[in-house]
N, C-alpha and C. Protein backbone atom coordinates (compact mmCIF):
# COMPACT_ATOMS: atom_id res chain seq x y z
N UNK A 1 11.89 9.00 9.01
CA UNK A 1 13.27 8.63 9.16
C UNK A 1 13.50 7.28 8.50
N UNK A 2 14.46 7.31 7.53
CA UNK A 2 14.76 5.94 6.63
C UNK A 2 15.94 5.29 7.37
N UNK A 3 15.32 3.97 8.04
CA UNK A 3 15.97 2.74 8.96
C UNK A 3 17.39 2.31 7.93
N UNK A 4 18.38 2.19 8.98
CA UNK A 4 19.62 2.12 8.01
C UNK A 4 19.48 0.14 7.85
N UNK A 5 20.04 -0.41 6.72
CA UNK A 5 19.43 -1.05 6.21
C UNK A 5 20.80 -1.99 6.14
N UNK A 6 20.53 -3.46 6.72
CA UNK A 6 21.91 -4.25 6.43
C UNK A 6 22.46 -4.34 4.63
N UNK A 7 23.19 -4.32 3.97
CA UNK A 7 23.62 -4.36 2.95
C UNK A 7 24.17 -5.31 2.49
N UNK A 8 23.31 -7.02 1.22
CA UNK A 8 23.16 -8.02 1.43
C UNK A 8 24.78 -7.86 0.29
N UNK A 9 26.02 -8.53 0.40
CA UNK A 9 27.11 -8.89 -0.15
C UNK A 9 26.13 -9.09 -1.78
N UNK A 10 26.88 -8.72 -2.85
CA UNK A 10 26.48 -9.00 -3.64
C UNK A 10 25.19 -8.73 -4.67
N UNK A 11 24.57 -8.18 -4.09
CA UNK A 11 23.71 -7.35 -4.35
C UNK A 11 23.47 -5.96 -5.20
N UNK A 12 22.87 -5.38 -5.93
CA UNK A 12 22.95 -3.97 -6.10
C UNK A 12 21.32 -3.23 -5.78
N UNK A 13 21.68 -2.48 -4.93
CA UNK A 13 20.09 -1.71 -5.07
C UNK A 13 19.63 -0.52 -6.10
N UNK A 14 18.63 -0.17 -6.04
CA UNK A 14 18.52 0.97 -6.91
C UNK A 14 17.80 1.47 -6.33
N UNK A 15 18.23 2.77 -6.70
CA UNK A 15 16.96 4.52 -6.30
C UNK A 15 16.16 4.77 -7.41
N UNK A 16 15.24 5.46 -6.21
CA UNK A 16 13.70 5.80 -7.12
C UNK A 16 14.50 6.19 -8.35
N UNK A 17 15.33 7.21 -8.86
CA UNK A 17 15.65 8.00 -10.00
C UNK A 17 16.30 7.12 -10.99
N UNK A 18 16.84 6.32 -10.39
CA UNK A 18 17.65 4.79 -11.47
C UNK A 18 16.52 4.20 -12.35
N UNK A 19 15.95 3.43 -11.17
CA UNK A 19 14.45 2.92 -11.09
C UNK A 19 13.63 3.57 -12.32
N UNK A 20 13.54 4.85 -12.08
CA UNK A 20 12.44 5.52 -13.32
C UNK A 20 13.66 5.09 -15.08
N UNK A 21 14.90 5.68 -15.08
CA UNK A 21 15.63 5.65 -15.87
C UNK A 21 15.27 4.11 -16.91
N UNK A 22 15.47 3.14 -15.79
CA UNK A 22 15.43 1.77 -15.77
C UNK A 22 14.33 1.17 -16.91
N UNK A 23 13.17 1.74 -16.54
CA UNK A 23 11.70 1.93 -17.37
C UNK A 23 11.86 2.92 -18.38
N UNK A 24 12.19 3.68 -18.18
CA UNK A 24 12.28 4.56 -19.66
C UNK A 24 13.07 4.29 -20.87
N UNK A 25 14.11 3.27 -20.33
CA UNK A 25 15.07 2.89 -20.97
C UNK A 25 14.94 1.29 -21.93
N UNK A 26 13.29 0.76 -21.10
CA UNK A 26 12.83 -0.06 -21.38
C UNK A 26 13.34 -1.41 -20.82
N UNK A 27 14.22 -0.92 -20.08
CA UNK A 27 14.14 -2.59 -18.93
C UNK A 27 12.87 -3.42 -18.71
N UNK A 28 12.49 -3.25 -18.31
CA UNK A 28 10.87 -3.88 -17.69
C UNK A 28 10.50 -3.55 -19.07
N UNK A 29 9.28 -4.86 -19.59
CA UNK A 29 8.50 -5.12 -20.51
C UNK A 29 7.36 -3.93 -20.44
N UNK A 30 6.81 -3.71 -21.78
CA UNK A 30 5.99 -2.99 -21.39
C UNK A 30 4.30 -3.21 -20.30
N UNK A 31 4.32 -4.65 -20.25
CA UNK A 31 2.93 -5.14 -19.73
C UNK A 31 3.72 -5.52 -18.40
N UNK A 32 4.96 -5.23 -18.10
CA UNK A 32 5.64 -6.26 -16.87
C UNK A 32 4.94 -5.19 -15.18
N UNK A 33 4.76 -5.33 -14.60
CA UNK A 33 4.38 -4.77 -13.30
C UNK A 33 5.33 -4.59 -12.07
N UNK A 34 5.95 -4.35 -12.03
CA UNK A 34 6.91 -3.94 -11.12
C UNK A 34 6.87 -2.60 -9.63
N UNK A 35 7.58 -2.74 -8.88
CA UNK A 35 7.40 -2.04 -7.68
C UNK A 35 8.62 -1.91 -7.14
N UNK A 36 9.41 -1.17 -6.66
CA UNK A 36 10.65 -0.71 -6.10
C UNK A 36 10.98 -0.76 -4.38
N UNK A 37 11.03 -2.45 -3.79
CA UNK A 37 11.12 -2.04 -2.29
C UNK A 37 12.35 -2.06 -1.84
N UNK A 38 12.62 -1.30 -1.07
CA UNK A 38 13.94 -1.44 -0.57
C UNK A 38 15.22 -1.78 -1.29
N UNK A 39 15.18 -0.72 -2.78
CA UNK A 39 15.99 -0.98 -3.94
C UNK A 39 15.86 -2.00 -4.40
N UNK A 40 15.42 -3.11 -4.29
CA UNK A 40 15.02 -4.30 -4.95
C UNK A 40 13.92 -3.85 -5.65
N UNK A 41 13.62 -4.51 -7.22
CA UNK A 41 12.98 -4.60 -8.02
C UNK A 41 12.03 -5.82 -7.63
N UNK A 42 10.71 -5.37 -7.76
CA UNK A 42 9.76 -6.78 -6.84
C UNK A 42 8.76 -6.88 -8.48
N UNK A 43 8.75 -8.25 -8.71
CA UNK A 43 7.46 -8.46 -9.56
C UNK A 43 6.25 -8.41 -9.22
N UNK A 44 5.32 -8.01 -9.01
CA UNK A 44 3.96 -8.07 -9.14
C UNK A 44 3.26 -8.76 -9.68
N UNK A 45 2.25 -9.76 -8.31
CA UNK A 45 1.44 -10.82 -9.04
C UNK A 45 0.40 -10.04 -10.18
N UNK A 46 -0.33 -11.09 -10.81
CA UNK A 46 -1.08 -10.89 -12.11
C UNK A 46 -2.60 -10.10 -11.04
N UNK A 47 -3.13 -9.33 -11.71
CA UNK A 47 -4.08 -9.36 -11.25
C UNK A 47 -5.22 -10.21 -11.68
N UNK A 48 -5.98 -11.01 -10.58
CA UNK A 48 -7.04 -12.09 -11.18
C UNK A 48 -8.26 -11.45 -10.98
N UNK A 49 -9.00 -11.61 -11.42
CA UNK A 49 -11.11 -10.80 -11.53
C UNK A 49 -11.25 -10.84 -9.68
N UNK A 50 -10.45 -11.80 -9.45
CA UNK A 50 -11.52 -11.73 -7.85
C UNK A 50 -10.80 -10.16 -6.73
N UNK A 51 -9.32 -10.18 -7.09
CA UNK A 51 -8.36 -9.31 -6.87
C UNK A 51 -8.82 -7.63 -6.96
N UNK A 52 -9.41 -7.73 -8.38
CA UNK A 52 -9.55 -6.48 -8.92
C UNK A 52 -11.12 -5.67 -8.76
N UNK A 53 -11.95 -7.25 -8.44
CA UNK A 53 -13.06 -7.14 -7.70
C UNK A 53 -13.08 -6.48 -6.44
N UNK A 54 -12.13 -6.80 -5.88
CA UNK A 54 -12.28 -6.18 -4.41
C UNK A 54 -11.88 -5.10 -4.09
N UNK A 55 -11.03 -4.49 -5.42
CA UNK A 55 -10.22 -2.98 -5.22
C UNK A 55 -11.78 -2.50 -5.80
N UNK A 56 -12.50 -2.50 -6.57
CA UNK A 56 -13.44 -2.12 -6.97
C UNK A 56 -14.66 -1.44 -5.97
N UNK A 57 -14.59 -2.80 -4.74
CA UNK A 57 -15.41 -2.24 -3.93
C UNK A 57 -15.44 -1.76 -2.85
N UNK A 58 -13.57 -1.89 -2.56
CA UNK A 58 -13.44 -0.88 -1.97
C UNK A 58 -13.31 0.54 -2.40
N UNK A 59 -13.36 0.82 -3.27
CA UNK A 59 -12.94 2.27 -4.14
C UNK A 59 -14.69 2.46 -4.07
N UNK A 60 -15.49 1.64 -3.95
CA UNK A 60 -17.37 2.09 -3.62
C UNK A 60 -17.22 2.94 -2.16
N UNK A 61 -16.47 1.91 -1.34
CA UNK A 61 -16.83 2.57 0.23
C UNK A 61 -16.18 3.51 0.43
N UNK A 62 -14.64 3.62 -0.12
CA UNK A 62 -13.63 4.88 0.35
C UNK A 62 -13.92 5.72 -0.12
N UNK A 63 -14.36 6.21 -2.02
CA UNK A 63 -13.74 7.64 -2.95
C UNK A 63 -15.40 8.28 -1.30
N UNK A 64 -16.52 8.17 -1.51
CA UNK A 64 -17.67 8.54 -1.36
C UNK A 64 -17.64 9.69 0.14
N UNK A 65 -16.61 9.36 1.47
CA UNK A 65 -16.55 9.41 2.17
C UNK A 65 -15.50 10.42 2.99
N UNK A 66 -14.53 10.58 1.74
CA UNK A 66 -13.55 11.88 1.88
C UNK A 66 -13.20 12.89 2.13
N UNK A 67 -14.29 13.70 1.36
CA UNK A 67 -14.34 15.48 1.20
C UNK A 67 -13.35 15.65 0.36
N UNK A 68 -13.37 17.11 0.04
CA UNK A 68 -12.63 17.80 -0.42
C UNK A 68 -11.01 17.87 -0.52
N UNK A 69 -10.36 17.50 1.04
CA UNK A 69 -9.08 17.47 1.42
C UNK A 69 -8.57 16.31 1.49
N UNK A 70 -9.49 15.35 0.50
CA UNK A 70 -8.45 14.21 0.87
C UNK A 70 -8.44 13.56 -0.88
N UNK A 71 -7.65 12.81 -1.21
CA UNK A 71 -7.55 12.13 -2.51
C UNK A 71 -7.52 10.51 -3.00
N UNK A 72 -8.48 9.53 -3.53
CA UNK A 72 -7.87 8.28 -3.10
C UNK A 72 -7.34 7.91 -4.14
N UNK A 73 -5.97 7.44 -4.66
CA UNK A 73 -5.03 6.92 -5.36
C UNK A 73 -5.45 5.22 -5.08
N UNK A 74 -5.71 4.86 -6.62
CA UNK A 74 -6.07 3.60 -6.96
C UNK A 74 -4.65 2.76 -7.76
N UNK A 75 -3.71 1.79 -7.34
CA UNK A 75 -3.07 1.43 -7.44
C UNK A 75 -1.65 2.40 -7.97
N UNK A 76 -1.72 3.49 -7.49
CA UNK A 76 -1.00 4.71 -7.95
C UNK A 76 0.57 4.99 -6.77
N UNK A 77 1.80 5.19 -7.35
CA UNK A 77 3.02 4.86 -6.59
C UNK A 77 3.57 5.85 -5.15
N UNK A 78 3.79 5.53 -4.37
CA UNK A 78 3.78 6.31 -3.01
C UNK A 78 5.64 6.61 -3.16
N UNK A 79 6.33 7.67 -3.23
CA UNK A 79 7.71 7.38 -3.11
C UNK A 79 7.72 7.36 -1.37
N UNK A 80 8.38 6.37 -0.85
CA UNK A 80 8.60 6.83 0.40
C UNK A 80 9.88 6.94 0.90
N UNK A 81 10.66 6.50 0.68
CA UNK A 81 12.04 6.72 0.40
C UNK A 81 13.00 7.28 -0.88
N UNK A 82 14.22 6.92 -0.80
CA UNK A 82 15.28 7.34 -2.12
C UNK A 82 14.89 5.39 -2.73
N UNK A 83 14.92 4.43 -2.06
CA UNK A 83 14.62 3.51 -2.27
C UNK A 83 13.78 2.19 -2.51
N UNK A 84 12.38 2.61 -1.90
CA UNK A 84 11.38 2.11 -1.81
C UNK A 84 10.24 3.43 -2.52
N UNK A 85 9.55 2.74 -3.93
CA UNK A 85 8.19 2.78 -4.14
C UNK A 85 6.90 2.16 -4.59
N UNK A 86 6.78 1.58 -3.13
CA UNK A 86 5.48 0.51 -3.55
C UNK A 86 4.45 1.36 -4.02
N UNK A 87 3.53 0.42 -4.57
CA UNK A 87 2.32 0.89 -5.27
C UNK A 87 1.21 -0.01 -4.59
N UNK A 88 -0.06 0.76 -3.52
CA UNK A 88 -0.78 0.15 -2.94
C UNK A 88 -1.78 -0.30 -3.78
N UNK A 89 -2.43 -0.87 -3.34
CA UNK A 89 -3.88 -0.85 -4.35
C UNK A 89 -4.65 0.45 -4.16
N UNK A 90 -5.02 0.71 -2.80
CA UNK A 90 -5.39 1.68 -2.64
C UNK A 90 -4.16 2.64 -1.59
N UNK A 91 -4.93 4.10 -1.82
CA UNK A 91 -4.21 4.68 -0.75
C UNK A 91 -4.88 6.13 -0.39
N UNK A 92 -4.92 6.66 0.68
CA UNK A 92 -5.88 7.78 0.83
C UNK A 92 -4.54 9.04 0.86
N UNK A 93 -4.95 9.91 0.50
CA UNK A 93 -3.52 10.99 0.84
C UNK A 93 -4.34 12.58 0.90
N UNK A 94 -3.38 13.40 1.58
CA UNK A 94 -4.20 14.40 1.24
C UNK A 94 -3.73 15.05 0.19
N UNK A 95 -4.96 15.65 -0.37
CA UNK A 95 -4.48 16.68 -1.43
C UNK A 95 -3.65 17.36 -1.73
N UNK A 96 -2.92 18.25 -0.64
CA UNK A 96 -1.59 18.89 -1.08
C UNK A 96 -0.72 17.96 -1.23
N UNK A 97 -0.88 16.82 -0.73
CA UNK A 97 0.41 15.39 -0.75
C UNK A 97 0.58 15.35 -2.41
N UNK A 98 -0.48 15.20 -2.82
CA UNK A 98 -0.17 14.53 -4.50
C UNK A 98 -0.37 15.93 -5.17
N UNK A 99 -0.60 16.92 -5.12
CA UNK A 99 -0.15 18.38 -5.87
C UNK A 99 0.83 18.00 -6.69
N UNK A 100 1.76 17.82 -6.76
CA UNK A 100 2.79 17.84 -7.92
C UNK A 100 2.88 17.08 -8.72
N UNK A 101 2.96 17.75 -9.81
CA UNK A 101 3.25 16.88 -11.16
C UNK A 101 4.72 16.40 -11.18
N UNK A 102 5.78 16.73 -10.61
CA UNK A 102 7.07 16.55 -10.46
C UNK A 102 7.52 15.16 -9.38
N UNK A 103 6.20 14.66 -8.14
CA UNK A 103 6.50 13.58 -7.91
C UNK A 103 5.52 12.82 -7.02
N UNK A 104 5.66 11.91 -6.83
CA UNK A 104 4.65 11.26 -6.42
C UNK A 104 4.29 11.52 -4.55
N UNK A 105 3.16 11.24 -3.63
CA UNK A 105 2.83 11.66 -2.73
C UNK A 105 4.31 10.55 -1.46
N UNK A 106 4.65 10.85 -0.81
CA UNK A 106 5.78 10.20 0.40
C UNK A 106 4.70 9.87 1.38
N UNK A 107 3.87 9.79 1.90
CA UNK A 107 2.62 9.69 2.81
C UNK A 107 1.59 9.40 2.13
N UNK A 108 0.52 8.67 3.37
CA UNK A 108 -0.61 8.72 3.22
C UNK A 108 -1.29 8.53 4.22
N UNK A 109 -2.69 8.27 4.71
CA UNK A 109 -3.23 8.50 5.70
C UNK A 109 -3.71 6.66 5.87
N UNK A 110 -3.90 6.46 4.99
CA UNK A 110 -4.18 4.91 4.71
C UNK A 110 -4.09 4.35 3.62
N UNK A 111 -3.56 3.03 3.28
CA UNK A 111 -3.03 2.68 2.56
C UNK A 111 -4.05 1.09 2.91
N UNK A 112 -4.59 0.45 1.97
CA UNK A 112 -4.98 -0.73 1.43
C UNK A 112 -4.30 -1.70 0.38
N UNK A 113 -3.87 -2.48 0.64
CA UNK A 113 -3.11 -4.01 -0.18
C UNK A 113 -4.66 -4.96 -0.37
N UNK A 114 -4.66 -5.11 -1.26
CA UNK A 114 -5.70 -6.61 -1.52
C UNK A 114 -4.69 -7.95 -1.69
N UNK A 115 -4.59 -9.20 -0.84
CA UNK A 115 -3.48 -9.94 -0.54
C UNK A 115 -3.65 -10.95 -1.18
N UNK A 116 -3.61 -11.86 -1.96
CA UNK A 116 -3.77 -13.07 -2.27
C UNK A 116 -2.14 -14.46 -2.51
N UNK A 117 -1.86 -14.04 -3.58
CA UNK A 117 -0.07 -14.51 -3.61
C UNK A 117 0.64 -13.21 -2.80
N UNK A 118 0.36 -11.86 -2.29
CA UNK A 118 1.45 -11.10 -1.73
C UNK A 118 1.20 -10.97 -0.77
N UNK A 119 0.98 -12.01 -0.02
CA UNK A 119 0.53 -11.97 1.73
C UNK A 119 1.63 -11.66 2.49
N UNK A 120 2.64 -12.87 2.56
CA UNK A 120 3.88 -12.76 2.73
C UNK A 120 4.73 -10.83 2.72
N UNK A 121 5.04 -10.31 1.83
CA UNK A 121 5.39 -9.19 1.24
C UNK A 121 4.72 -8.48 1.78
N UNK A 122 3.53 -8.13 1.60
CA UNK A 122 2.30 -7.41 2.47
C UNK A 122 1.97 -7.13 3.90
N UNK A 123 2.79 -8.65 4.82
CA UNK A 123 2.79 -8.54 6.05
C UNK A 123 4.42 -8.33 6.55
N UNK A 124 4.93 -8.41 5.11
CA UNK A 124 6.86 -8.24 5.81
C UNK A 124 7.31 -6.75 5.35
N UNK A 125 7.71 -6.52 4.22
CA UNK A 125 8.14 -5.74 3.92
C UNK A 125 7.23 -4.10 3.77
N UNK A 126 6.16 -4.64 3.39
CA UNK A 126 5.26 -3.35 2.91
C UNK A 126 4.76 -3.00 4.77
N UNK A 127 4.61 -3.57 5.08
CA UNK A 127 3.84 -2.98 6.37
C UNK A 127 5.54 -2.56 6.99
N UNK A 128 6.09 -2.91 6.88
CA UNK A 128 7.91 -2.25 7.77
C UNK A 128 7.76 -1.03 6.98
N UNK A 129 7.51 -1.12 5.27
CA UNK A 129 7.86 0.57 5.10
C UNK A 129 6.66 1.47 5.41
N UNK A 130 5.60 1.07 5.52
CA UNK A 130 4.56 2.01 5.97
C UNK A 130 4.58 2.47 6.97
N UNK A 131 5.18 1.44 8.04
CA UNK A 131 5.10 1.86 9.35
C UNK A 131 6.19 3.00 9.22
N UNK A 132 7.38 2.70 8.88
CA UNK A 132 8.51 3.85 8.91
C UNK A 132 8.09 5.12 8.06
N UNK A 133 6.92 4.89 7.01
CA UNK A 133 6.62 6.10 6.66
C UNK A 133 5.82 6.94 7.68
N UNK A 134 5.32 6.76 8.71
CA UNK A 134 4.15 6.72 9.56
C UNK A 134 2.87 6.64 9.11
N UNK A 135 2.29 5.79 7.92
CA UNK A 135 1.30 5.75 7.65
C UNK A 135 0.40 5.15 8.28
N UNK A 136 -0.48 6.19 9.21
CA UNK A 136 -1.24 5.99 10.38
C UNK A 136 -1.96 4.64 10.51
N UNK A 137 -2.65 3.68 9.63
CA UNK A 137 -3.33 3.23 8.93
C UNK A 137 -2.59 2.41 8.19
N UNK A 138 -2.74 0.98 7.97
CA UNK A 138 -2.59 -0.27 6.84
C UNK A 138 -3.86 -1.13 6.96
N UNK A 139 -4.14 -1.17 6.19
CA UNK A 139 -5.24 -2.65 5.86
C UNK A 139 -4.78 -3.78 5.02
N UNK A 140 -4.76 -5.15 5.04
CA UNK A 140 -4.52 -6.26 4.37
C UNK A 140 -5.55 -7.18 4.27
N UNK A 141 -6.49 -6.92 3.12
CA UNK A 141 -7.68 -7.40 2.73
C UNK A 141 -7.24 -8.68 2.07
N UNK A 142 -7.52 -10.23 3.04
CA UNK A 142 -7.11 -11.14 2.87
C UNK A 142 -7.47 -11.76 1.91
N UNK A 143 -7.73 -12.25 0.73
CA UNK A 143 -8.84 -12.82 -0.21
C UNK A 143 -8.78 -14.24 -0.07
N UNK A 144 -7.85 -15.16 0.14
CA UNK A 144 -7.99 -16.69 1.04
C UNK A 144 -8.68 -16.62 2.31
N UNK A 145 -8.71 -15.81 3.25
CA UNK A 145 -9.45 -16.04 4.68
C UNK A 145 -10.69 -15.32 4.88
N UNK A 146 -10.47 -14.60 3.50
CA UNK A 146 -11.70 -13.74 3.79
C UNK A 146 -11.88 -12.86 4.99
N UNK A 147 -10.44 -12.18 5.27
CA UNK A 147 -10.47 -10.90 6.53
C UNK A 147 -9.62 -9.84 6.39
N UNK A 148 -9.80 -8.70 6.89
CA UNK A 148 -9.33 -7.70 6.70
C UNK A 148 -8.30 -7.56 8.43
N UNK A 149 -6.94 -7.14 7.83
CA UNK A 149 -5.65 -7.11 8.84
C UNK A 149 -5.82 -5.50 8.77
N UNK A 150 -6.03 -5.15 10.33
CA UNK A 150 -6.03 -3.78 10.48
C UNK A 150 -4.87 -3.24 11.31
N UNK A 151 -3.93 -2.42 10.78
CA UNK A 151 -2.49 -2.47 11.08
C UNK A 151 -3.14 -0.76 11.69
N UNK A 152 -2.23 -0.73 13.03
CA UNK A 152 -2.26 0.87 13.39
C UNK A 152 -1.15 1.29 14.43
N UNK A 153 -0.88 2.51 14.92
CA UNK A 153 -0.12 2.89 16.28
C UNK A 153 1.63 2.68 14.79
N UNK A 154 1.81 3.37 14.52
CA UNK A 154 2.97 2.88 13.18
C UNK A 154 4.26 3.47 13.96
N UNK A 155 5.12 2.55 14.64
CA UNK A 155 6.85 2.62 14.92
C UNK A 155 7.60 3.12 14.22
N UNK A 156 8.03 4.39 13.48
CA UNK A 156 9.10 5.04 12.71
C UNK A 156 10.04 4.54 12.93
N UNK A 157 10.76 4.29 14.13
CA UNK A 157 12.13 3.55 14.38
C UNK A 157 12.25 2.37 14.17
N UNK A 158 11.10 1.66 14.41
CA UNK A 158 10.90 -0.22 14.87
C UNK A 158 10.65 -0.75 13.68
N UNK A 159 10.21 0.55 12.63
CA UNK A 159 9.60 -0.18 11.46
C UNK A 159 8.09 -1.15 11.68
N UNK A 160 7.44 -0.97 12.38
CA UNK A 160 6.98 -2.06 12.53
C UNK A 160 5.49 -1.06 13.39
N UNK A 161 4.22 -1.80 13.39
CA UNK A 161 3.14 -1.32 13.23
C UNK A 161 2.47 -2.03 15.07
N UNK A 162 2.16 -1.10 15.65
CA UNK A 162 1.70 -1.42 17.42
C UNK A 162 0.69 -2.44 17.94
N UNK A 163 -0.15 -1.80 16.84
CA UNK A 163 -1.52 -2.72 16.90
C UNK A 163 -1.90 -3.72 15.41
N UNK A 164 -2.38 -4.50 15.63
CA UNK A 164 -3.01 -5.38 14.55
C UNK A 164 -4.16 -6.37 15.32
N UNK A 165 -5.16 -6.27 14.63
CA UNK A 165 -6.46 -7.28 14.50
C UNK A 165 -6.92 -7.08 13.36
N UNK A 166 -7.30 -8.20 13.38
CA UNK A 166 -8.06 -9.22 11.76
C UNK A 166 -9.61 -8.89 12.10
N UNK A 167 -10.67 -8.50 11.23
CA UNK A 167 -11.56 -8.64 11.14
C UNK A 167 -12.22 -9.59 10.00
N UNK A 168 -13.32 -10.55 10.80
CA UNK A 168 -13.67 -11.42 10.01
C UNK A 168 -15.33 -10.95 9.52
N UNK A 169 -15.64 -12.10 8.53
CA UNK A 169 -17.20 -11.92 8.19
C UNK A 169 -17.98 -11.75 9.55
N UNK A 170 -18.95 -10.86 9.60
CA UNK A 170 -19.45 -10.41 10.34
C UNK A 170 -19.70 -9.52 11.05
N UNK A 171 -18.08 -9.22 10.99
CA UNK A 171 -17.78 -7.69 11.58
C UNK A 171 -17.82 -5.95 10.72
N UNK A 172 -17.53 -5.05 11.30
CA UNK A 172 -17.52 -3.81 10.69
C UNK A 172 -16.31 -3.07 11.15
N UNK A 173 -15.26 -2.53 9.99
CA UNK A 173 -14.45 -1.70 10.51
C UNK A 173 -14.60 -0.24 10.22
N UNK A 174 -14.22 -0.03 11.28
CA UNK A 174 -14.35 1.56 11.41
C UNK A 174 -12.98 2.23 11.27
N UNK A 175 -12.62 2.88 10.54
CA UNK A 175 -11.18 3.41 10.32
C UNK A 175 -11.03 4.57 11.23
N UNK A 176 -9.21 4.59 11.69
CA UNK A 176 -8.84 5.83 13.19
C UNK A 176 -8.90 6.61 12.39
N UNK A 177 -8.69 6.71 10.90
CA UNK A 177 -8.17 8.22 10.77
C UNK A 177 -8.95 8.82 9.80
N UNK A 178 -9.88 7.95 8.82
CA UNK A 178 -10.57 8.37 8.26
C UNK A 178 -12.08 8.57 8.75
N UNK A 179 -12.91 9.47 9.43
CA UNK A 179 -13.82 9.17 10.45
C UNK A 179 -15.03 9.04 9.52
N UNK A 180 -15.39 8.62 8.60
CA UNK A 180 -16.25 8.11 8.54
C UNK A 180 -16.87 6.74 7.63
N UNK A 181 -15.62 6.55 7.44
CA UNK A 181 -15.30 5.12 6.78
C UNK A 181 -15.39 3.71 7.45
N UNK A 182 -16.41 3.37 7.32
CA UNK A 182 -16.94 2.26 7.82
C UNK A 182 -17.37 1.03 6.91
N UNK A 183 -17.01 -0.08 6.91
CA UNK A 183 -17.18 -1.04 6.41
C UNK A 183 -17.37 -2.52 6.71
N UNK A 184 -18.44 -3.60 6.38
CA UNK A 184 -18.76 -4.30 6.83
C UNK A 184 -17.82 -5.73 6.02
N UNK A 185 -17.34 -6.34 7.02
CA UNK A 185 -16.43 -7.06 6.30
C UNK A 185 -17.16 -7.84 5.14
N UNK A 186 -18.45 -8.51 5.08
CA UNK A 186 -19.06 -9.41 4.10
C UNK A 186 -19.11 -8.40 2.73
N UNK A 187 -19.40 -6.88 2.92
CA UNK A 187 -19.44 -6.41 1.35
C UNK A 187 -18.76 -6.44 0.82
N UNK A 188 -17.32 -6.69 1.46
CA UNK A 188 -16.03 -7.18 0.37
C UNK A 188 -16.13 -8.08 -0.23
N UNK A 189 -16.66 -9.34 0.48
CA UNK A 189 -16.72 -10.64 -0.32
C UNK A 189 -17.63 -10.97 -1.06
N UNK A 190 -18.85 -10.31 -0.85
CA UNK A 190 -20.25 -10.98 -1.42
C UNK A 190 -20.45 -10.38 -2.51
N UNK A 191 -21.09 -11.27 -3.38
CA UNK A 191 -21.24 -10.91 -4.70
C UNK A 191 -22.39 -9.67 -5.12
C-alpha cells in the first residue's frame, strides 16, 4: 500500500515511466547515477574502492547461500511504487519476482545499502520505502562505524521498520528470512 504523501508547493514529481523517458531522452549524463525516490530525482554518491569493496564481499556471503528460488540483484533497480525506484546495492528477490523482461522486481526479501555519505537517506527515506514495500529485511552496512543496522518486523502503514539493532565487530548476523545467511561482522571490514 503506497502512503499518501504531503505534496511540497512547488515542486514537481515524477513517475517511474517519466523517469525512464527522462534517461532516454538523455537528461541525466551518461556516467551521472541517479535513483527515483519519492518522485524526486536523488544523485548518487561516487562509488569509492572501500564502498565497492564491501558490496564485493558481501555478494561472497549472500550469491553462495540461496538455492535455486532465490536471485541476488547487485546494485540492480527495485520499482516499488509509480514513484519511487531505488537501487540497493544489494537485494535478494525471488525468482519469479525478476522474471520479466518488461519490469523490474516491486519486492524483495532483503535488501542491503552499503552507507558511507548516504547514511542519512538510507536511514530516512530508503528504509520508509522498504518498510512500506514490506521488505522483510533491511541492512545498513555502516562503513564510518564499522556496523551493520539490522532493520526488521516492516510497518506497511507506518512506513517505518519495528525492530532495529546495530551489530558491531565481533558479532555474527544471522538473517530472519534468509536461513542460512550468516555473517560475521569483521569479514566485512577486514582486509
Amino acid at each position: 500500500m503506497q502512503m499518501p504523501q504531503a505534496r511540497e508547493e512547488g515542486v514537481r514529481r515524477f513517475r517511474v515511466e517519466e523517469y525512464y523517458r527522462m534517461a532516454r531522452a538523455g537528461v541525466f549524463a551518461e556516467n551521472e547515477r541517479v535513483e527515483l525516490l519519492e518522485g524526486k530525482v536523488h544523485l548518487m554518491s561516487p562509488q569509492g574502492a572501500r564502498h565497492m569493496r564491501a558490496i564485493s564481499r558481501l555478494t561472497k556471503f549472500v550469491a553462495p547461500v540461496l538455492g535455486p528460488t532465490l536471485s541476488l540483484r547487485v546494485q540492480g533497480p527495485l520499482t516499488l511504487t509509480d514513484e519511487s525506484e531505488p537501487e540497493p546495492d544489494l537485494a535478494v528477490v525471488r525468482v519469479e519476482d525478476e522474471a520479466s523482461d518488461e519490469r523490474h522486481p516491486s519486492t524483495a526479501l532483503l535488501v542491503i545499502e552499503v552507507s558511507e555519505d548516504s547514511l542519512a537517506k538510507d536511514r530516512g527515506v530508503k528504509a520508509q520505502l522498504y518498510a512500506q514495500a514490506r521488505i522483510a529485511e533491511y541492512w545498513i552496512v555502516n562503513l564510518l562505524r564499522q556496523t551493520v543496522e539490522v532493520y526488521t518486523a516492516p510497518d506497511a502503514e507506518e512506513g517505518r521498520y519495528g525492530a532495529v539493532k546495530t551489530y558491531a565487530r565481533g558479532q555474527r548476523i544471522e538473517s530472519t528470512c534468509i536461513p542460512k545467511l550468516s555473517i560475521e561482522v569483521d569479514a566485512l571490514f577486514n582486509a
